[in-house]
C-alpha atoms as a PDB file:
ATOM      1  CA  UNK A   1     -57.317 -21.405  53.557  1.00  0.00           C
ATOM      2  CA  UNK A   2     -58.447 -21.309  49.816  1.00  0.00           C
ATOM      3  CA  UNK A   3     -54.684 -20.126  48.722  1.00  0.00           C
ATOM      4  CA  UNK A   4     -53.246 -22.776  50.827  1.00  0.00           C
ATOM      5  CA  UNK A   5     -55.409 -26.123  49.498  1.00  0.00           C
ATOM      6  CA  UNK A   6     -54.994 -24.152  45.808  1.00  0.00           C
ATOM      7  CA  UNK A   7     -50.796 -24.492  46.950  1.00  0.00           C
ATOM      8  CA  UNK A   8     -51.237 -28.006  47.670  1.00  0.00           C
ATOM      9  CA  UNK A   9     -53.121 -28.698  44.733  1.00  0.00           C
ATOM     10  CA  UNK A  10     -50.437 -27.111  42.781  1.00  0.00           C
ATOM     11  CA  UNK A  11     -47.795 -29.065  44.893  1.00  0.00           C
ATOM     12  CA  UNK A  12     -49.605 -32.207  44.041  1.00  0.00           C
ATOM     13  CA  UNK A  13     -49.725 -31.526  40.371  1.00  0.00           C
ATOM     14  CA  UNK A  14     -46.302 -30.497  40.073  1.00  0.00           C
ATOM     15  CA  UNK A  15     -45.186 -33.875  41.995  1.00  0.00           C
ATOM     16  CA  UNK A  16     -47.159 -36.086  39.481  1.00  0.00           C
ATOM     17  CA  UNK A  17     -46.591 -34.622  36.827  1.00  0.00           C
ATOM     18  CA  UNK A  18     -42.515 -35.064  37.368  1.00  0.00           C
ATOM     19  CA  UNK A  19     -43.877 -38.368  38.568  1.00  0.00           C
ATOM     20  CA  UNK A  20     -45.291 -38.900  35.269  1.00  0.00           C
ATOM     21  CA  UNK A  21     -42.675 -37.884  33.193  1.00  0.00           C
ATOM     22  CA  UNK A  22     -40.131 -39.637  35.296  1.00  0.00           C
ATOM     23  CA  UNK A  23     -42.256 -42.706  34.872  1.00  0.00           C
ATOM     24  CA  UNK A  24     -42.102 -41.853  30.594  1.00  0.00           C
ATOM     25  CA  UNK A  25     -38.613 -41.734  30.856  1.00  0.00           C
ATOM     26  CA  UNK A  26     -37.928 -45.083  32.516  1.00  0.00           C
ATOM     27  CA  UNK A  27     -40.407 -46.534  29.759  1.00  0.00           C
ATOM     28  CA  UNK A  28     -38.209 -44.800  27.142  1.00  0.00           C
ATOM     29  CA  UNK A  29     -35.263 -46.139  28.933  1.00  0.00           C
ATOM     30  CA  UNK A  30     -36.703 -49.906  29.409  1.00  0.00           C
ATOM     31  CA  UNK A  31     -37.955 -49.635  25.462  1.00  0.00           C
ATOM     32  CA  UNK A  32     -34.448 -48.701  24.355  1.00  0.00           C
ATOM     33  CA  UNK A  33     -32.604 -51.515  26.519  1.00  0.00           C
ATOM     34  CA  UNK A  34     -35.106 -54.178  25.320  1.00  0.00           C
ATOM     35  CA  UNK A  35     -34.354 -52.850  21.607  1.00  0.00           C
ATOM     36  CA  UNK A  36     -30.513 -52.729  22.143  1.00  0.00           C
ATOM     37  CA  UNK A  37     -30.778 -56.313  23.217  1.00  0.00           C
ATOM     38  CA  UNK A  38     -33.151 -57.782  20.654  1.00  0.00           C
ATOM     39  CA  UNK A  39     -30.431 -55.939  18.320  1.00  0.00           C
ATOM     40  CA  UNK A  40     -27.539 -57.671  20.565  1.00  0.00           C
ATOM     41  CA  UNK A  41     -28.946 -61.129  19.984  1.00  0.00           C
ATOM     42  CA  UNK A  42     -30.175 -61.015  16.356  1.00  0.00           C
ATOM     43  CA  UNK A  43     -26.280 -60.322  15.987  1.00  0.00           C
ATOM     44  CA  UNK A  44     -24.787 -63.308  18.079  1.00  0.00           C
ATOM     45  CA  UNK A  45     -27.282 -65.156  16.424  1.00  0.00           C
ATOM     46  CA  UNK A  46     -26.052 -64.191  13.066  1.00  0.00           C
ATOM     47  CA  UNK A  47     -22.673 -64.550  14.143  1.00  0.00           C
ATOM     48  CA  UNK A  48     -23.370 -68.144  15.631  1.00  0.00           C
ATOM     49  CA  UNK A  49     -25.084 -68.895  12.562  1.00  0.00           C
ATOM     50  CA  UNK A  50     -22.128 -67.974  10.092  1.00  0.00           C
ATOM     51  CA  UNK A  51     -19.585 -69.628  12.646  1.00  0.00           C
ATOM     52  CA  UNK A  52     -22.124 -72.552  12.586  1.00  0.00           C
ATOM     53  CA  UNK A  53     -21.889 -72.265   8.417  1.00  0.00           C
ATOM     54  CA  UNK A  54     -18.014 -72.187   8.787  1.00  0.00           C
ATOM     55  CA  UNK A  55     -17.663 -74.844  10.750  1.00  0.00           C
ATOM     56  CA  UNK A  56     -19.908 -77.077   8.382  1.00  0.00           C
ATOM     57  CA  UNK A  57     -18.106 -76.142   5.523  1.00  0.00           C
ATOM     58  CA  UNK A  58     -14.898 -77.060   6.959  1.00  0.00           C
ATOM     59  CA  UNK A  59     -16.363 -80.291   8.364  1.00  0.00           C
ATOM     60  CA  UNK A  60     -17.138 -81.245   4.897  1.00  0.00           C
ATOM     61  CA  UNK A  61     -14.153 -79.982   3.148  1.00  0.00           C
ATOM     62  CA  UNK A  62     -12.353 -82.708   5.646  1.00  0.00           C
ATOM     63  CA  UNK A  63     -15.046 -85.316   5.219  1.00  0.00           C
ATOM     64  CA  UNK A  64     -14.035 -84.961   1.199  1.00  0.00           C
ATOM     65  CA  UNK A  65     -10.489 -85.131   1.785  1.00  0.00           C
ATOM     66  CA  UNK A  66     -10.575 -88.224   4.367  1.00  0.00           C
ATOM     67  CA  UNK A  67     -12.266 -89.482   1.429  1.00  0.00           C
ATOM     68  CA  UNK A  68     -10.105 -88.581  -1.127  1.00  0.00           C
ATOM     69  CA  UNK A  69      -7.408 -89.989   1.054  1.00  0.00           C
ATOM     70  CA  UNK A  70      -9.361 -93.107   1.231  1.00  0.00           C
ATOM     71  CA  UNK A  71      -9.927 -93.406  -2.485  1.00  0.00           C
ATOM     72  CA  UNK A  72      -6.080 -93.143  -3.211  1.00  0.00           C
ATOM     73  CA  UNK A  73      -5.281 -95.851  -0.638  1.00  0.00           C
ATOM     74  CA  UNK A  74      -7.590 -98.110  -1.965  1.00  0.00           C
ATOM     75  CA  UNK A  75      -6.109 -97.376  -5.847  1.00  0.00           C
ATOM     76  CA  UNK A  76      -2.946 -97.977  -4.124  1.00  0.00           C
ATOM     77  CA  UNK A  77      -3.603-100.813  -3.085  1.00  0.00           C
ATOM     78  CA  UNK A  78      -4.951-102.294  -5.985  1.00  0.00           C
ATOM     79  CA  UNK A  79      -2.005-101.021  -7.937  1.00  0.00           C
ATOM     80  CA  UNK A  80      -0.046-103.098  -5.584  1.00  0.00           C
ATOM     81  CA  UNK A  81      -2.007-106.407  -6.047  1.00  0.00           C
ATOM     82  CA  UNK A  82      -1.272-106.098  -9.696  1.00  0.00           C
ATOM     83  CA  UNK A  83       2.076-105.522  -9.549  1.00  0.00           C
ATOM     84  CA  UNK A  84       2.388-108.223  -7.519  1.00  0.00           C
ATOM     85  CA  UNK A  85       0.397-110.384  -9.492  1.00  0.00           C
ATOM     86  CA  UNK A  86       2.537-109.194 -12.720  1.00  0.00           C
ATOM     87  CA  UNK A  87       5.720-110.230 -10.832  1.00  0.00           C
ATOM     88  CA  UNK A  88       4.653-113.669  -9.718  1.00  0.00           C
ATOM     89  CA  UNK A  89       3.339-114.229 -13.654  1.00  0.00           C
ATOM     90  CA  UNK A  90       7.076-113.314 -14.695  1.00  0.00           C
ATOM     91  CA  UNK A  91       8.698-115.285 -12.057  1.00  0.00           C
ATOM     92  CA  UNK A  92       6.427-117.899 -13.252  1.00  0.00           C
ATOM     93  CA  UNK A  93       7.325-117.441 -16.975  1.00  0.00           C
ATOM     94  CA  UNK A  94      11.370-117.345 -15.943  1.00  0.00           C
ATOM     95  CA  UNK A  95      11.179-120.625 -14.323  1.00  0.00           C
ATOM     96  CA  UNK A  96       9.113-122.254 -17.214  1.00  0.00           C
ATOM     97  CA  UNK A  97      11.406-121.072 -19.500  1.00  0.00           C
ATOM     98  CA  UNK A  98      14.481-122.604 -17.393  1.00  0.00           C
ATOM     99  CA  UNK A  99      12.987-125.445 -16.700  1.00  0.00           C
ATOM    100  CA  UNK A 100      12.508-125.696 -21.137  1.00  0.00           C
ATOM    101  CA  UNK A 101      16.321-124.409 -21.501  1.00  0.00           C
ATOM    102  CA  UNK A 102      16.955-127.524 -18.698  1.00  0.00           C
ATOM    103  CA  UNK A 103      15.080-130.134 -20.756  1.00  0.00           C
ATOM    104  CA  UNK A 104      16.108-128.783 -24.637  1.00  0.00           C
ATOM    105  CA  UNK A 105      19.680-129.433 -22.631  1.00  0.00           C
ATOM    106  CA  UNK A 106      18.781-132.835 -21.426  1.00  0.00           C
ATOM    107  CA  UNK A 107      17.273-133.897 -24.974  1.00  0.00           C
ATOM    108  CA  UNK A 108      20.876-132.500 -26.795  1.00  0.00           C
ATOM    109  CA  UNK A 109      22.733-134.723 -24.722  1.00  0.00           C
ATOM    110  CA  UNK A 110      20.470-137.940 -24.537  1.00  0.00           C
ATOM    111  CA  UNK A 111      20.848-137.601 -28.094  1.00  0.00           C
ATOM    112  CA  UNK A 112      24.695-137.007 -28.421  1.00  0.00           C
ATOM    113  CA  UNK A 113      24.625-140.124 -25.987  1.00  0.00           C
ATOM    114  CA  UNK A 114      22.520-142.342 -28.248  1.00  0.00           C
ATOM    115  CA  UNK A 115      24.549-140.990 -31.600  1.00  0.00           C
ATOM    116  CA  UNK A 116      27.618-142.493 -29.641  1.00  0.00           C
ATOM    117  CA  UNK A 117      26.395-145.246 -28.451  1.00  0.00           C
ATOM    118  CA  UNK A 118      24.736-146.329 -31.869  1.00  0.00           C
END
């Protein structure tokens, strides 16, 4: 009776101890998974972080271009005022100075008229 409870005791100890270390094991395991992930995310979030960086960057390299674009059109278009403005100034000057020729001609021949005349 003594060798058989001294059995089961043995039994029983055998049973939790595989119990135990089983139970170890699966802590191991469940440490190690929660690490790997931690590890996982820390690199998407790195990885979000420089796509995030990249994306900024080239956000701003086209914000500074649409504004360089913007800059030009607006010298362009007050290149074009100008030039506009110088062309009306010289069509301006052309007809003035026509309009003199014109009259300098009138004067010649009011004058040849009156030298006849007189």
């Amino acid at each position: 009776l003594t060798s058989l409870n001294q059995e089961k005791d043995e039994e029983a100890a055998v049973t939790i101890q595989r119990w135990y270390r089983q139970r170890i094991r699966l802590k191991e395991k469940l440490r190690l998974e929660s690490l790997l992930q931690q590890k996982k995310n820390e690199l998407n979030r790195s990885r979000n972080e420089d796509v995030q960086r990249t994306v900024s960057k080239y956000e701003l390299e086209q914000q500074e271009e649409e504004e360089k674009q913007r800059r030009r059109a607006v010298k362009m278009q007050a290149a074009r005022k100008v030039a506009i403005e110088n062309l009306k100034k010289k069509r301006e000057e052309k007809k003035n100075e026509r309009e003199k020729i014109v009259q300098e001609e009138m004067q010649i021949q009011e004058a040849k008229v009156r030298k006849k005349t007189s």
